[in-house]
C-alpha atoms as a PDB file:
ATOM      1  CA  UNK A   1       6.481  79.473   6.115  1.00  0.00           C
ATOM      2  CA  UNK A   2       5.663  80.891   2.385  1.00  0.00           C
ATOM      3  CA  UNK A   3       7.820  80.339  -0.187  1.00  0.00           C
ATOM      4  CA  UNK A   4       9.115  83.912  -0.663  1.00  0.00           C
ATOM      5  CA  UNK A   5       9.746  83.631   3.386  1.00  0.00           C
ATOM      6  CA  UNK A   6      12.395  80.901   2.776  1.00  0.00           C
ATOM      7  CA  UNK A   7      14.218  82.872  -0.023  1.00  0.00           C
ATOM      8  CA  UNK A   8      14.680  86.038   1.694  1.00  0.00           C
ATOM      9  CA  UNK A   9      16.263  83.926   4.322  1.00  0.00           C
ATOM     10  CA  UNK A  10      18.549  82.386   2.288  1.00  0.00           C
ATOM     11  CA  UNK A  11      19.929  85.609   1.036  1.00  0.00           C
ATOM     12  CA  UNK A  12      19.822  87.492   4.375  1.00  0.00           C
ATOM     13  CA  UNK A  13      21.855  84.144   5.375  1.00  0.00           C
ATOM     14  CA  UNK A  14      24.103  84.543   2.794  1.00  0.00           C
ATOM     15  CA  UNK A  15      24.311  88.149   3.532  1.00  0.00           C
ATOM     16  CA  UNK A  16      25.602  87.120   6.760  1.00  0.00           C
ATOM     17  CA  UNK A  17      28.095  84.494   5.177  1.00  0.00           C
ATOM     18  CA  UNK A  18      29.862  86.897   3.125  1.00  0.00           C
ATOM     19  CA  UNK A  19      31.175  88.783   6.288  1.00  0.00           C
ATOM     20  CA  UNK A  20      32.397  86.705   7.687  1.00  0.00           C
ATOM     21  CA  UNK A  21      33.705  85.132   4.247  1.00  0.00           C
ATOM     22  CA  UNK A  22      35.651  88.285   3.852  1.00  0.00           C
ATOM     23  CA  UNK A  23      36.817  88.843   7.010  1.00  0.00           C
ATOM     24  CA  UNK A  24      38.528  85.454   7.616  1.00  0.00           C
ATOM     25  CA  UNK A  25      39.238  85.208   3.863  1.00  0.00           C
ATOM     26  CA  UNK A  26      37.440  81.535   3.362  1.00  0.00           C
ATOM     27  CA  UNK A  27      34.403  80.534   1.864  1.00  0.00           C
ATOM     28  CA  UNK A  28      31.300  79.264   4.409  1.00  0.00           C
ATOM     29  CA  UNK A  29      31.563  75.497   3.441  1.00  0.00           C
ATOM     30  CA  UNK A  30      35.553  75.446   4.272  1.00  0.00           C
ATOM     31  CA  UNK A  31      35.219  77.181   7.611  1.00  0.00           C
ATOM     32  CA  UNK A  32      32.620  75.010   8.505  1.00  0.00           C
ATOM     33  CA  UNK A  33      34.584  71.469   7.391  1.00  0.00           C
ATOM     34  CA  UNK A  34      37.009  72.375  10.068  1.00  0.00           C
ATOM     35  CA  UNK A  35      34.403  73.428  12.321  1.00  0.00           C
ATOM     36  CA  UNK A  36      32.351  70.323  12.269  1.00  0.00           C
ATOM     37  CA  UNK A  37      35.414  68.330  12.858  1.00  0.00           C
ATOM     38  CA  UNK A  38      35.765  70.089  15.895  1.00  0.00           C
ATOM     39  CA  UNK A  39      38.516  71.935  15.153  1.00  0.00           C
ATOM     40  CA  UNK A  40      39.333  75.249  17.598  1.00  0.00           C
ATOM     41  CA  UNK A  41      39.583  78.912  15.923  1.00  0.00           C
ATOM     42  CA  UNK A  42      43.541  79.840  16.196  1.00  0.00           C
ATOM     43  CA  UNK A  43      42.525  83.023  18.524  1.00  0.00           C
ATOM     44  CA  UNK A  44      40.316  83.150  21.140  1.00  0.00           C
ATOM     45  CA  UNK A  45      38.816  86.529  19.898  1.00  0.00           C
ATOM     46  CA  UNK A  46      37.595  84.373  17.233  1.00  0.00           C
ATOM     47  CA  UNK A  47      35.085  82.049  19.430  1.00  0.00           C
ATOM     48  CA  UNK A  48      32.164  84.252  19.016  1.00  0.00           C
ATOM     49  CA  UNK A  49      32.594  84.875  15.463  1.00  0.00           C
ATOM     50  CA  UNK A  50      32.753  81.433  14.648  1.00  0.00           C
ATOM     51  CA  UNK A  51      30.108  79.828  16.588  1.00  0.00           C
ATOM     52  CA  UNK A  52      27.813  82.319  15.396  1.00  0.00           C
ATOM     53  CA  UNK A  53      29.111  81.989  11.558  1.00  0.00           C
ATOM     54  CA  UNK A  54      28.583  77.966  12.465  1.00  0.00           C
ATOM     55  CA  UNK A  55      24.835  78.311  13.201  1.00  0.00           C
ATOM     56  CA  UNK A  56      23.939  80.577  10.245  1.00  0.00           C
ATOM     57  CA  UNK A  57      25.691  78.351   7.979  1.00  0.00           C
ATOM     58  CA  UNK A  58      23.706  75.292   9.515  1.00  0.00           C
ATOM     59  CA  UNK A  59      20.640  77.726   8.843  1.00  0.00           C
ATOM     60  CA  UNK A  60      21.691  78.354   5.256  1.00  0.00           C
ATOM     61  CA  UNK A  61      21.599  75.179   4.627  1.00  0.00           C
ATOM     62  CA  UNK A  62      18.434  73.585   6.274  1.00  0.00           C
ATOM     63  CA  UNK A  63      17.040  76.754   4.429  1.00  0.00           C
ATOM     64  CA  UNK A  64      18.277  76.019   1.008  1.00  0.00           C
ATOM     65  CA  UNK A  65      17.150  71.701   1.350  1.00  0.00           C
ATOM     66  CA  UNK A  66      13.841  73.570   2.618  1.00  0.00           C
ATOM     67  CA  UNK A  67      13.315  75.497  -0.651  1.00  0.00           C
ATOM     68  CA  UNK A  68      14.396  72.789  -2.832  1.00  0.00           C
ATOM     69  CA  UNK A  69      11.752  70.191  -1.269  1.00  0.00           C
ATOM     70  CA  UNK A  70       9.506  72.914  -1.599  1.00  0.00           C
ATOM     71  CA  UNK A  71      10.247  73.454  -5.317  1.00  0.00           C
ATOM     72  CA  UNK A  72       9.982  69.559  -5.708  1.00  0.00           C
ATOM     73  CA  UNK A  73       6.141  69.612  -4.465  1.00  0.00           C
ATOM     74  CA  UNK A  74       5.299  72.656  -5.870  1.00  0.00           C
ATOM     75  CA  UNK A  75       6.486  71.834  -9.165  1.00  0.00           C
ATOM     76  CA  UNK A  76       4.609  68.830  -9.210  1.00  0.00           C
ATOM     77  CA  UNK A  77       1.388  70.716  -8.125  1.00  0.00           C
ATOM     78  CA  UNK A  78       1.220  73.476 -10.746  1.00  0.00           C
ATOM     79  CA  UNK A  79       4.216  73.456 -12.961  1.00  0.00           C
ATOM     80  CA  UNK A  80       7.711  75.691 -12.494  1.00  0.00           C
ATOM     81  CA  UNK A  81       6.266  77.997 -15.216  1.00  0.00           C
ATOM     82  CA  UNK A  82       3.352  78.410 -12.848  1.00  0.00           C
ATOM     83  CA  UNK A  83       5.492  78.819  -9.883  1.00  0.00           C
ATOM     84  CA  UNK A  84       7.422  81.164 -10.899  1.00  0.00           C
ATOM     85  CA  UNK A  85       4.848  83.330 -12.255  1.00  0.00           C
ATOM     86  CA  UNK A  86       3.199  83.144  -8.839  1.00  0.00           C
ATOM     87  CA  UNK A  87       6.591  84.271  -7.123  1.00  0.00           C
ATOM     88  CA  UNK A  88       6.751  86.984  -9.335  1.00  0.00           C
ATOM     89  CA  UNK A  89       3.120  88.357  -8.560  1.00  0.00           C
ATOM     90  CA  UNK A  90       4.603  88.085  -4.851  1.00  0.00           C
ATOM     91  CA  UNK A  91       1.508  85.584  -3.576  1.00  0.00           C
ATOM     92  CA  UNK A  92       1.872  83.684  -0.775  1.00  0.00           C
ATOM     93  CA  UNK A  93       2.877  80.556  -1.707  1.00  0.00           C
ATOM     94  CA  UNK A  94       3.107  77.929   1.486  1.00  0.00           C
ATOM     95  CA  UNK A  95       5.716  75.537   1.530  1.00  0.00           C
ATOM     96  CA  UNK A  96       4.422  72.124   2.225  1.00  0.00           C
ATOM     97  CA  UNK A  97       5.746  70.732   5.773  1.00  0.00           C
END
């Protein structure tokens, strides 16, 4: 996975978020606090939404500890000057595993 890889995830992701976001009128990290405590959607019409609004959340944010570990190494590497410049250009910049 390249750098650039992760980010348009993240904002595809968060595309995805903001749907739902607006359509049950919460943001992603509230929804998913009652979620994760196992609490059941108030409608049963609901079920889908919110299982699928779960994962991409739980995607979101293996994505975003992803890009910052990868910014971490990176950094070290070449420099965030560096980095960025290379993002910019649009190389391909692998994320260490």
């Amino acid at each position: 996975m390249t750098l650039d890889e992760i980010v348009q995830d993240i904002h595809a992701l968060e595309e995805d978020m903001g749907t739902y976001e607006r359509k049950y009128g919460v943001l992603s990290e509230t929804f998913y606090t009652a979620y994760a405590e196992g609490q059941e959607p108030p409608e049963t019409a609901w079920v889908a939404d919110w299982n699928d609004w779960a994962a991409v959340h739980e995607i979101w944010v293996d994505r975003r500890l992803r890009y910052q570990s990868a910014i971490e190494t990176l950094q070290k590497q070449s420099g965030l000057i560096e980095l960025i410049r290379r993002a910019a250009h649009r190389e391909s910049i692998p994320v260490p595993a």
